[in-house]
Protein backbone atom coordinates (compact mmCIF):
# COMPACT_ATOMS: atom_id res chain seq x y z
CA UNK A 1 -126.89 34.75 -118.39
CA UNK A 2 -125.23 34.92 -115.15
CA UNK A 3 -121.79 36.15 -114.07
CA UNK A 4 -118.61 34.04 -114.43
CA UNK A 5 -117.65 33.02 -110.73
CA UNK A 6 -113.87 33.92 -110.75
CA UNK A 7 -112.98 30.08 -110.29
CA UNK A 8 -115.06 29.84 -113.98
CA UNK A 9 -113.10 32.67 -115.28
CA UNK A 10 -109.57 31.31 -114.19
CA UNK A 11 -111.34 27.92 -115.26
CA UNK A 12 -111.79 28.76 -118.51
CA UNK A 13 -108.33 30.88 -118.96
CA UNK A 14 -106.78 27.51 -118.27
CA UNK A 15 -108.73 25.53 -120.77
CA UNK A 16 -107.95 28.13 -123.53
CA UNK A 17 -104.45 27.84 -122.82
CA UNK A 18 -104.46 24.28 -122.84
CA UNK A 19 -106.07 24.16 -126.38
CA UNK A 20 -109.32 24.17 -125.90
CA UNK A 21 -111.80 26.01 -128.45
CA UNK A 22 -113.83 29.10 -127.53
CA UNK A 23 -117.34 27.45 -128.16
CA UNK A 24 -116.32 24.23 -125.83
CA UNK A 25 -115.46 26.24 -122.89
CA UNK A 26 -118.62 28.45 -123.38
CA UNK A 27 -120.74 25.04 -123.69
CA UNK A 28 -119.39 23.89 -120.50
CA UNK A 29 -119.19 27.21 -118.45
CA UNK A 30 -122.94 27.53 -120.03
CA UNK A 31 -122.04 31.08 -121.41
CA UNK A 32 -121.71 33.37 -124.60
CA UNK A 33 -118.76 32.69 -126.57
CA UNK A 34 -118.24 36.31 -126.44
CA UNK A 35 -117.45 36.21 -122.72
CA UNK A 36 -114.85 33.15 -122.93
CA UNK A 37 -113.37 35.56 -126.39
CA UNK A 38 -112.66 38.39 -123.96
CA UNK A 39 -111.03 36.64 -121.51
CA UNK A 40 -107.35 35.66 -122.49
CA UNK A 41 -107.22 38.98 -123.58
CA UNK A 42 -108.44 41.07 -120.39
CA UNK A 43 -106.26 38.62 -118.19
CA UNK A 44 -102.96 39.70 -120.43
CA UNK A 45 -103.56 43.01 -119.91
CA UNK A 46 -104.36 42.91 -116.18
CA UNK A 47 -102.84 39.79 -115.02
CA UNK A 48 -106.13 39.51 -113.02
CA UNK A 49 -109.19 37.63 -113.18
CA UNK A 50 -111.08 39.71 -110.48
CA UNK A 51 -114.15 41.85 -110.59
CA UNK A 52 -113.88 45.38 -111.48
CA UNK A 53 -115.53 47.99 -109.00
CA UNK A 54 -118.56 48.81 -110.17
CA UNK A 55 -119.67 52.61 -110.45
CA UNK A 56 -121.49 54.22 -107.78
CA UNK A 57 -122.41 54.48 -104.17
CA UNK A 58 -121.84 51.33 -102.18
CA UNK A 59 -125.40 49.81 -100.97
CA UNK A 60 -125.93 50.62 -97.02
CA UNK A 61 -128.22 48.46 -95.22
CA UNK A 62 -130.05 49.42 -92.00
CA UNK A 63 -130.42 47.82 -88.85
């Protein structure tokens, strides 16, 4: 499945806090359950909905 777009992720947050249930959001965001679980939680702790770097060398392209 693909990455939540950050608009999905603050999307979703929303819903959640709204009253929605876990598997509804998933069904409409069209991923796992899991994902939309972890949210709420990893948005407490870092009051951000952002990407985290990603180990490694940045890609460098050519000319």
């Amino acid at each position: 499945m693909p990455l939540l777009l950050e608009h999905e992720r603050s999307d979703a947050v929303g819903m959640l806090r709204a009253g929605s249930g876990v598997t509804d959001v998933a069904r409409q965001l069209n991923c796992a359950r899991s994902t939309v679980n972890r949210l709420p939680e990893r948005y407490d702790v870092t009051v951000s909905i952002k990407d985290r770097p990603r180990p490694g060398q940045p890609k460098i392209t050519t000319p």
